[in-house]
N, C-alpha and C. Protein backbone atom coordinates (compact mmCIF):
# COMPACT_ATOMS: atom_id res chain seq x y z
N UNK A 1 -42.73 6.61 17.78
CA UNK A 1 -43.32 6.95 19.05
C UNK A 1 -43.12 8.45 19.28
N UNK A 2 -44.19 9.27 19.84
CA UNK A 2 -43.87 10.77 19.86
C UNK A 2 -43.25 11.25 21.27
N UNK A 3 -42.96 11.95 21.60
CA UNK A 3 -42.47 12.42 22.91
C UNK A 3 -43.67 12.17 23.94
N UNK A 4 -45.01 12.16 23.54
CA UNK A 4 -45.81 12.19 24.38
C UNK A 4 -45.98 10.74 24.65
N UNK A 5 -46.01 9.81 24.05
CA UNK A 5 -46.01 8.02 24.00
C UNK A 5 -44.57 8.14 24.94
N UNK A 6 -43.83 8.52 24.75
CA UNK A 6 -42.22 8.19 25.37
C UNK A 6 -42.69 8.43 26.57
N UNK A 7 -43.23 9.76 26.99
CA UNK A 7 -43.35 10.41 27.93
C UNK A 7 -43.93 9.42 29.37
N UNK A 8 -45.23 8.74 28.42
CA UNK A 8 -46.69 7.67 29.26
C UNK A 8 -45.64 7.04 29.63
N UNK A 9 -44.70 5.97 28.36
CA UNK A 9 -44.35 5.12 28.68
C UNK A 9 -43.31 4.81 30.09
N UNK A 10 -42.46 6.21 30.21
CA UNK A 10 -41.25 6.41 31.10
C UNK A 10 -42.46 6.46 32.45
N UNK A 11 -43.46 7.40 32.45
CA UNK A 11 -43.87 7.09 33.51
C UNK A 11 -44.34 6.03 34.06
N UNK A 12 -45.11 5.38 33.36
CA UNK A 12 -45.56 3.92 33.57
C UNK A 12 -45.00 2.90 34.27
N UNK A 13 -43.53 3.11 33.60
CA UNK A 13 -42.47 2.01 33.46
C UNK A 13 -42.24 2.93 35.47
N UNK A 14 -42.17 3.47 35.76
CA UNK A 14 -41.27 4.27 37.28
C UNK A 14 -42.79 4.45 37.98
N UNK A 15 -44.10 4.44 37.49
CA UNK A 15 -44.60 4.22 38.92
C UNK A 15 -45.06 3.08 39.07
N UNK A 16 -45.90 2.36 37.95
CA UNK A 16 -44.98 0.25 38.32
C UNK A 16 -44.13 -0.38 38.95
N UNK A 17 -42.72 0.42 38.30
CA UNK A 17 -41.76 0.00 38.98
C UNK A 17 -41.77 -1.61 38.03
N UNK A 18 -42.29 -1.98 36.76
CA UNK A 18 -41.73 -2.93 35.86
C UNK A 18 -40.81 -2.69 34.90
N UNK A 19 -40.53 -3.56 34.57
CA UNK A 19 -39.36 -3.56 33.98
C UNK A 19 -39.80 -3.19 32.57
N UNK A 20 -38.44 -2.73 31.90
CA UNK A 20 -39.06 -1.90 30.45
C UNK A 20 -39.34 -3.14 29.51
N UNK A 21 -38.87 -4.43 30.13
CA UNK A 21 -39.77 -5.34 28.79
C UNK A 21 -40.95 -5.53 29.18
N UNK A 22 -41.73 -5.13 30.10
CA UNK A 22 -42.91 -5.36 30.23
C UNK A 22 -44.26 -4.74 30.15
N UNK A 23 -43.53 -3.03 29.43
CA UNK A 23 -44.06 -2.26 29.36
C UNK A 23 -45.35 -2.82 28.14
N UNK A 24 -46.73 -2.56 28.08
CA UNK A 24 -47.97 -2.86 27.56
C UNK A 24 -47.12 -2.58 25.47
N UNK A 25 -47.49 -3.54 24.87
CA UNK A 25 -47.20 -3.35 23.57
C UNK A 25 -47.98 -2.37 22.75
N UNK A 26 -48.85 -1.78 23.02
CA UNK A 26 -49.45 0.16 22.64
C UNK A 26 -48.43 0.90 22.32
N UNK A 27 -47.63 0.70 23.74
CA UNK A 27 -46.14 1.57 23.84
C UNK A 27 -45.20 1.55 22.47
N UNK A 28 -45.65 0.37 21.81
CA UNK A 28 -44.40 0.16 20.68
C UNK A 28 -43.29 -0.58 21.61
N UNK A 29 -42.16 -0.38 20.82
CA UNK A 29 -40.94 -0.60 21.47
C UNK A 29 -40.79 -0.42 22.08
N UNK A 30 -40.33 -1.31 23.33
CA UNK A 30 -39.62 -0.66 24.85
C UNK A 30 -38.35 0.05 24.89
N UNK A 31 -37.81 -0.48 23.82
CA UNK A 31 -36.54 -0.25 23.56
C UNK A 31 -36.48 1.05 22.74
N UNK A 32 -37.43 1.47 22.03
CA UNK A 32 -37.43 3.17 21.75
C UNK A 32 -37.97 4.06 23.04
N UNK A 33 -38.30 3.33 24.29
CA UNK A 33 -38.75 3.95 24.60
C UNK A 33 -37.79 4.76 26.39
N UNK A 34 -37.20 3.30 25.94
CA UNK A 34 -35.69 3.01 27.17
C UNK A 34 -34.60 4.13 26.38
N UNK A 35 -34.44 4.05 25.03
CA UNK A 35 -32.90 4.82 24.14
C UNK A 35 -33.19 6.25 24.28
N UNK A 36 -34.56 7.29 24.12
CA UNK A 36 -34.87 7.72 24.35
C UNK A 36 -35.02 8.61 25.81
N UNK A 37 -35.28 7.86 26.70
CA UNK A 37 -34.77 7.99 28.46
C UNK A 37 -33.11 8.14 28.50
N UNK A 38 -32.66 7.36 27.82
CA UNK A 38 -31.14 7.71 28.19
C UNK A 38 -30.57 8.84 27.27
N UNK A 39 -31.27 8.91 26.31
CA UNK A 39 -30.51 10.37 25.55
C UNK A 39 -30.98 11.49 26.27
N UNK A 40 -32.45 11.78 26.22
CA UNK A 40 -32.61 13.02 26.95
C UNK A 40 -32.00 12.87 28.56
N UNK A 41 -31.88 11.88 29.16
CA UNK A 41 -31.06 12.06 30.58
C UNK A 41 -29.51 12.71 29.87
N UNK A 42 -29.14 12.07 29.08
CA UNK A 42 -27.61 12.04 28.53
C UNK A 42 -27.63 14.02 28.65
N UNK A 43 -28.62 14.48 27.71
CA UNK A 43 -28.68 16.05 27.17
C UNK A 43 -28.67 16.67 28.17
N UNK A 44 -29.98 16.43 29.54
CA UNK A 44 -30.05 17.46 30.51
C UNK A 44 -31.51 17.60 30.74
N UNK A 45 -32.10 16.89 29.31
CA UNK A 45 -33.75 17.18 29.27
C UNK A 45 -34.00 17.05 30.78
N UNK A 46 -34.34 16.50 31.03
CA UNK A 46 -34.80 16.01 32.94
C UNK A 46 -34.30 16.74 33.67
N UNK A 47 -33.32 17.36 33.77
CA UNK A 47 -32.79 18.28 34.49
C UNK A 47 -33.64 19.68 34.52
N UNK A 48 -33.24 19.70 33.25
CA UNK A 48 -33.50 21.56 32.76
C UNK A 48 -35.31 21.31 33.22
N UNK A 49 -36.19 20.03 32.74
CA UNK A 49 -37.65 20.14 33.02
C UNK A 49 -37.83 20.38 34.97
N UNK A 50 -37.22 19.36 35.92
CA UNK A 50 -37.13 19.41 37.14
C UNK A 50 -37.12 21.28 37.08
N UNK A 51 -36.10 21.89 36.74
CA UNK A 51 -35.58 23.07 37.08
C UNK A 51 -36.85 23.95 36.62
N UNK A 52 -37.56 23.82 35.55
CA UNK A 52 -38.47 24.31 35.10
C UNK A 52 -39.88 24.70 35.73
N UNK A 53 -40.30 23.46 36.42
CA UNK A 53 -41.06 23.17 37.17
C UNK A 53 -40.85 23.62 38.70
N UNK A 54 -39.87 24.11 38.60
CA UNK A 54 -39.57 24.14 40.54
C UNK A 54 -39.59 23.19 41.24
N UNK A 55 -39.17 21.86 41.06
CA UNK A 55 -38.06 20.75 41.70
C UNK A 55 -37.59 20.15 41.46
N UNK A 56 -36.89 19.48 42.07
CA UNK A 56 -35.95 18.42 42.08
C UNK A 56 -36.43 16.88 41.84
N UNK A 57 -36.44 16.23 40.63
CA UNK A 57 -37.27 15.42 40.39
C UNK A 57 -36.46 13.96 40.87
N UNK A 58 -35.03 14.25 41.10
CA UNK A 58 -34.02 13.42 41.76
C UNK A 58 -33.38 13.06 43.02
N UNK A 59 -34.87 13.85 44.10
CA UNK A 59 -34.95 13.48 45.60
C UNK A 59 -36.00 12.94 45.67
């Protein structure tokens, strides 16, 4: 799955608001797509992008 598939999928999954097993099977794995969300949260990715962009993507 490329960053940009990860990318659809994370959004998908948060403006649904379903759950990551229910994410459409296109996506591939939910589960590459969930391990992925938690590493780049783990790194800062989401952070440093919020900061990038000029906000706060965590209000």
């Amino acid at each position: 799955m490329t960053d940009a598939e990860v990318n659809d999928a994370i959004a998908l999954k948060y403006r649904t608001g379903a759950p990551w097993m229910d994410l459409p099977e296109w996506f591939g794995s939910w589960k590459g797509a969930h391990n992925r969300l938690r590493k780049w949260a783990a790194v800062g990715t989401w952070a440093a992008a919020a900061a990038g962009a000029g906000t706060d993507v965590f209000e």
